[in-house]
N, C-alpha and C. Protein backbone atom coordinates (compact mmCIF):
# COMPACT_ATOMS: atom_id res chain seq x y z
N UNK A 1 106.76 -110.91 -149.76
CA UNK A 1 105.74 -110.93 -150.79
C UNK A 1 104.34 -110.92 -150.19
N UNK A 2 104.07 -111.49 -148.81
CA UNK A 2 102.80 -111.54 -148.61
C UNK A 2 102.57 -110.22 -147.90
N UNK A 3 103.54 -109.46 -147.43
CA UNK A 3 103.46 -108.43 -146.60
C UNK A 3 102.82 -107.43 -147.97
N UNK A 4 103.20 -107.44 -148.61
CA UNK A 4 102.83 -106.46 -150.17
C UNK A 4 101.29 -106.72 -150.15
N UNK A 5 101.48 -108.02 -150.66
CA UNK A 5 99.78 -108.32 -150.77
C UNK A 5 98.87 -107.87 -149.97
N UNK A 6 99.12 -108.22 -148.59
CA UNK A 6 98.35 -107.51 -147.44
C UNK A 6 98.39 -106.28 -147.67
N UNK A 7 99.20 -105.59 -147.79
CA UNK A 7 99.18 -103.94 -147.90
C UNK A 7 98.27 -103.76 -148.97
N UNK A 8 98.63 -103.71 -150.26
CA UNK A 8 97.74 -104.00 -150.71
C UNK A 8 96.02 -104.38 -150.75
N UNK A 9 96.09 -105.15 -150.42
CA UNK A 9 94.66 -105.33 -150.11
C UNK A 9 94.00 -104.45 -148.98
N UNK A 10 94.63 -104.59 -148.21
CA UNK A 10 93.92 -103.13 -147.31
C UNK A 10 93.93 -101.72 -148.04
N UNK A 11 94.90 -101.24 -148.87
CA UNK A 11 95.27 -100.35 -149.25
C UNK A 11 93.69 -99.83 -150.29
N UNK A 12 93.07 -101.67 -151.22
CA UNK A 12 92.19 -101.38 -151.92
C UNK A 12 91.07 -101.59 -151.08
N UNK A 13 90.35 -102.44 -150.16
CA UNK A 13 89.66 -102.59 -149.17
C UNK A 13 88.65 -100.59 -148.83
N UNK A 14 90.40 -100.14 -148.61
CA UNK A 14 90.13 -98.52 -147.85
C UNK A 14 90.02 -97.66 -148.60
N UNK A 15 90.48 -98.08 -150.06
CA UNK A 15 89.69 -96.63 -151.35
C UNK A 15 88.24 -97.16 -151.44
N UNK A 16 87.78 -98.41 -151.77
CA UNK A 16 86.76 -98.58 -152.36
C UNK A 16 85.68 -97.90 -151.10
N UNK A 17 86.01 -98.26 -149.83
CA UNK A 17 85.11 -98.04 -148.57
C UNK A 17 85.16 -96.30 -148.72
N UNK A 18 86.28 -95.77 -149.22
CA UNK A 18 86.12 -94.55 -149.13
C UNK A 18 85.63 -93.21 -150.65
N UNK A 19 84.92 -94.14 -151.90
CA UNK A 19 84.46 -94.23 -152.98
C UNK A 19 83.41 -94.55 -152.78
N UNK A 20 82.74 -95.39 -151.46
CA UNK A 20 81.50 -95.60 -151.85
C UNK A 20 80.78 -94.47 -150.75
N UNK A 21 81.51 -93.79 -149.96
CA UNK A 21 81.10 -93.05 -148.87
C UNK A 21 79.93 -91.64 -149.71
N UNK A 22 80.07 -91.37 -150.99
CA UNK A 22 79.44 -90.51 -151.79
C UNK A 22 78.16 -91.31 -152.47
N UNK A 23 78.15 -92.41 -152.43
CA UNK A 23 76.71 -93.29 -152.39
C UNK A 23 76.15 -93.09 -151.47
N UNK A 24 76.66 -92.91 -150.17
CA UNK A 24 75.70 -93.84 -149.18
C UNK A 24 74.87 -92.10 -148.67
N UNK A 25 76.23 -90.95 -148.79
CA UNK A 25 75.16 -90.20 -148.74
C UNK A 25 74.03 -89.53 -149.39
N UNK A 26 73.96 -90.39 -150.59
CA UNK A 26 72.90 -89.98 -151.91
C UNK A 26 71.90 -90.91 -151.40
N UNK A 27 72.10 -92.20 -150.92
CA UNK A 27 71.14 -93.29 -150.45
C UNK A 27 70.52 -92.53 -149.25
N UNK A 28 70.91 -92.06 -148.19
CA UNK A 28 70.38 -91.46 -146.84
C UNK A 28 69.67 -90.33 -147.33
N UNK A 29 70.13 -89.57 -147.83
CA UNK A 29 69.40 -88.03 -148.17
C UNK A 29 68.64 -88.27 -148.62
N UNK A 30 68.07 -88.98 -149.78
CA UNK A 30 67.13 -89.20 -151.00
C UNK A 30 65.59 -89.44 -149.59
N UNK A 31 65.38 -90.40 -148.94
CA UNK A 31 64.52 -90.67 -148.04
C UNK A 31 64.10 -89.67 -147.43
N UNK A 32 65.31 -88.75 -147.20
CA UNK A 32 64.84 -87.51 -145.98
C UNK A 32 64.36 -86.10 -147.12
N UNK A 33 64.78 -86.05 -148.31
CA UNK A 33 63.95 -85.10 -149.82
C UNK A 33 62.95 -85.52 -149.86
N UNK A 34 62.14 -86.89 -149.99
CA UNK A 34 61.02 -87.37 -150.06
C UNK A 34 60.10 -87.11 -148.77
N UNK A 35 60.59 -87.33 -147.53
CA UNK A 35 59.50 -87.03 -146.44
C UNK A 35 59.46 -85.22 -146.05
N UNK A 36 60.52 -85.02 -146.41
CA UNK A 36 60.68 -83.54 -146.39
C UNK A 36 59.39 -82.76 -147.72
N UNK A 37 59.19 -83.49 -148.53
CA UNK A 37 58.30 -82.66 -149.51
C UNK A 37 56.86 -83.28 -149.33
N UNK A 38 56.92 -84.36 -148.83
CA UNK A 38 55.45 -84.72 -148.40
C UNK A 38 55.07 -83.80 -147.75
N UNK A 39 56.09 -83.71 -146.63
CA UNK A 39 55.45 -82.44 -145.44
C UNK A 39 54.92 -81.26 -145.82
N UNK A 40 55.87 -80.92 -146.87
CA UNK A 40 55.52 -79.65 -147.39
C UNK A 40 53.75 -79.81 -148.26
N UNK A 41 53.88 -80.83 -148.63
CA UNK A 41 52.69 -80.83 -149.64
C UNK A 41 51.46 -80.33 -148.37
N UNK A 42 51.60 -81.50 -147.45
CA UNK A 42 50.40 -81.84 -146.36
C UNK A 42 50.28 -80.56 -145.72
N UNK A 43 51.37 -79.33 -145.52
CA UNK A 43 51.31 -78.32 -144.97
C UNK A 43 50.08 -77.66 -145.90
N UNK A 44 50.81 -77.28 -147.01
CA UNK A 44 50.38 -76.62 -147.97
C UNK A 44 48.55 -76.90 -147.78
N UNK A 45 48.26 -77.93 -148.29
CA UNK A 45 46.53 -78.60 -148.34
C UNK A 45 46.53 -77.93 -147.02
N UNK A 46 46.71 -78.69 -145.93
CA UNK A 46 45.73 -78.19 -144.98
C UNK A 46 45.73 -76.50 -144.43
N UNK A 47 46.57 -75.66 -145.12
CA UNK A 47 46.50 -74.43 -145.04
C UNK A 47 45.44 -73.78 -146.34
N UNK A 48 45.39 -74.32 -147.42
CA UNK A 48 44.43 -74.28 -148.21
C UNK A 48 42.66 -74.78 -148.12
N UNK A 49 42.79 -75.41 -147.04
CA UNK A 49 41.33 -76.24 -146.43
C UNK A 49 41.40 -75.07 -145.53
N UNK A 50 42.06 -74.72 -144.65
CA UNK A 50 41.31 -73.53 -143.54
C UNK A 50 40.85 -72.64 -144.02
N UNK A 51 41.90 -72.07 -145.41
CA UNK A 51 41.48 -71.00 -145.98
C UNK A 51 40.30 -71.01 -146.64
N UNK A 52 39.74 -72.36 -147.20
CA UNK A 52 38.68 -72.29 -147.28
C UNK A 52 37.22 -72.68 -146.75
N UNK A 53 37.60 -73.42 -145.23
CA UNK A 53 36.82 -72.73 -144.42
C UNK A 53 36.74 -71.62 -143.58
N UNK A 54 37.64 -70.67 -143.71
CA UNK A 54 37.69 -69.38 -142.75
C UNK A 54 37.69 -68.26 -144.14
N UNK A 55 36.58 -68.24 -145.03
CA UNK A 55 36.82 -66.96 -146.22
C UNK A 55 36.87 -66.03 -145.75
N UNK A 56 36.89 -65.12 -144.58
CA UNK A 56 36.75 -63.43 -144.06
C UNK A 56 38.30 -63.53 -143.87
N UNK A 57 39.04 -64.66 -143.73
CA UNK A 57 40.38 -64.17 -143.31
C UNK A 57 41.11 -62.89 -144.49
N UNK A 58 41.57 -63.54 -145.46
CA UNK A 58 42.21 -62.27 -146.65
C UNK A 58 41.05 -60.86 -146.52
N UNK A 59 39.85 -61.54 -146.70
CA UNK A 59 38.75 -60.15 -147.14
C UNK A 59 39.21 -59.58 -146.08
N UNK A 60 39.55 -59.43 -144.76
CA UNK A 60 39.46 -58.39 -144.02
C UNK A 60 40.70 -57.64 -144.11
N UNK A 61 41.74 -58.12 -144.17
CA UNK A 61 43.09 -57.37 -144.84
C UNK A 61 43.10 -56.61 -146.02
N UNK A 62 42.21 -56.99 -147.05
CA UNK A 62 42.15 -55.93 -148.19
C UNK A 62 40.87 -54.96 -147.82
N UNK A 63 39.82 -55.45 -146.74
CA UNK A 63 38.74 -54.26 -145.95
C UNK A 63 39.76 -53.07 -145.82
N UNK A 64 40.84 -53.26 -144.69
CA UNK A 64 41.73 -52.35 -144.13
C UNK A 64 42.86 -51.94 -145.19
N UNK A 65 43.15 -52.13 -145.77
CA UNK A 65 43.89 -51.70 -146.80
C UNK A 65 43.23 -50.78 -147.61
N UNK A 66 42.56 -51.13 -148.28
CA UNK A 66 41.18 -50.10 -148.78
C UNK A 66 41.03 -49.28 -148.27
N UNK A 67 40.53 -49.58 -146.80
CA UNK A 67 39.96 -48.52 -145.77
C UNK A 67 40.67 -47.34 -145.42
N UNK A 68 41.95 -47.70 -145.36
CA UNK A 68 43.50 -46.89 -145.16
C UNK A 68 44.00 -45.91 -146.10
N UNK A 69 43.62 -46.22 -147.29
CA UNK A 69 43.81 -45.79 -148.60
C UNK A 69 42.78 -44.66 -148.59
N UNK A 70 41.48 -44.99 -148.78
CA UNK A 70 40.33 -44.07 -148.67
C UNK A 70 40.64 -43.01 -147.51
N UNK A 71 40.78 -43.27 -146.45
CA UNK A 71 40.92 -42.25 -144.87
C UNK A 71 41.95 -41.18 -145.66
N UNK A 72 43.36 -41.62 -146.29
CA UNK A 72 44.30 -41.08 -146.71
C UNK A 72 44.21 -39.91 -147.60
N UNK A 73 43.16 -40.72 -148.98
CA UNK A 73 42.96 -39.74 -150.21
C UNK A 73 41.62 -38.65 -149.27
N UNK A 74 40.89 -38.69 -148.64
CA UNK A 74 40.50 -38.09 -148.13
C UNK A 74 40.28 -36.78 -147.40
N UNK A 75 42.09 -37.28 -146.14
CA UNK A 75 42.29 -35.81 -145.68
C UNK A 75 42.56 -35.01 -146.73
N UNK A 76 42.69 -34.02 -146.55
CA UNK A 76 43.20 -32.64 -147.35
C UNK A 76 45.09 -32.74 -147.11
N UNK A 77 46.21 -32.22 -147.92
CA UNK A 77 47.03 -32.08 -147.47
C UNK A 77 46.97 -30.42 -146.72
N UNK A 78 47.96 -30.77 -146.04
CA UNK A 78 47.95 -29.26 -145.75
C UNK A 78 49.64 -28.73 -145.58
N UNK A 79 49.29 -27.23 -145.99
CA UNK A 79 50.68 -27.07 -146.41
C UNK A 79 51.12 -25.75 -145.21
N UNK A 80 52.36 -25.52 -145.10
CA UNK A 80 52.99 -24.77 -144.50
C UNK A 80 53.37 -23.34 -145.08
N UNK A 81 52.93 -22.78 -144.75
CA UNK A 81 53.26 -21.11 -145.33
C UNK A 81 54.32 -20.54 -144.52
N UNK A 82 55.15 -19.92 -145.51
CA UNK A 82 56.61 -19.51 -144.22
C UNK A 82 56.01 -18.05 -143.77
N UNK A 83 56.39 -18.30 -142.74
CA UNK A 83 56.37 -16.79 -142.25
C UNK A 83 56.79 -16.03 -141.98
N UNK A 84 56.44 -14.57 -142.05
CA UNK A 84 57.38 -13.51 -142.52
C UNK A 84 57.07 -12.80 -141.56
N UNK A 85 58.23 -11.86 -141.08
CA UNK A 85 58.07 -11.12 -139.72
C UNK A 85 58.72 -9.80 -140.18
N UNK A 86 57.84 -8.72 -139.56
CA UNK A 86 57.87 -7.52 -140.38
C UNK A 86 59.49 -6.40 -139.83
């Protein structure tokens, strides 16, 4: 009878330990979602502070884009005439 009990009790001991194993990784992760999105925030700002102390950065990418565009509509196409041999 006590051999039961013991079994038993280990038997419940080792579900509950293995029922709570889906807590503990909701408890661990939750800490590392939170410092994980701070980071992201603090990234974010201080990429938004350079950008607005460095304003020529974007303007010069849409300079050349523009610029590229214009050079383009510009040339002439030119076309190929077949040629004919008498």
């Amino acid at each position: 009878m006590k051999n039961i009990q013991r079994t038993l009790m280990i038997l419940a001991i080792t579900l509950m330990a293995m029922s709570l194993q889906g807590c503990l990784t909701s408890v661990v992760t939750a800490p590392v979602k939170v410092v994980y999105g701070a980071g992201k925030l603090a990234v974010k700002g201080t990429a938004a502070a350079v950008r607005a102390v460095v304003p020529d950065g974007d303007d010069k990418k849409k300079e050349d884009k523009q610029s590229d565009s214009d050079h383009k509509e510009q040339q002439p196409e030119q076309t190929q005439q077949p040629q004919t041999t008498p």
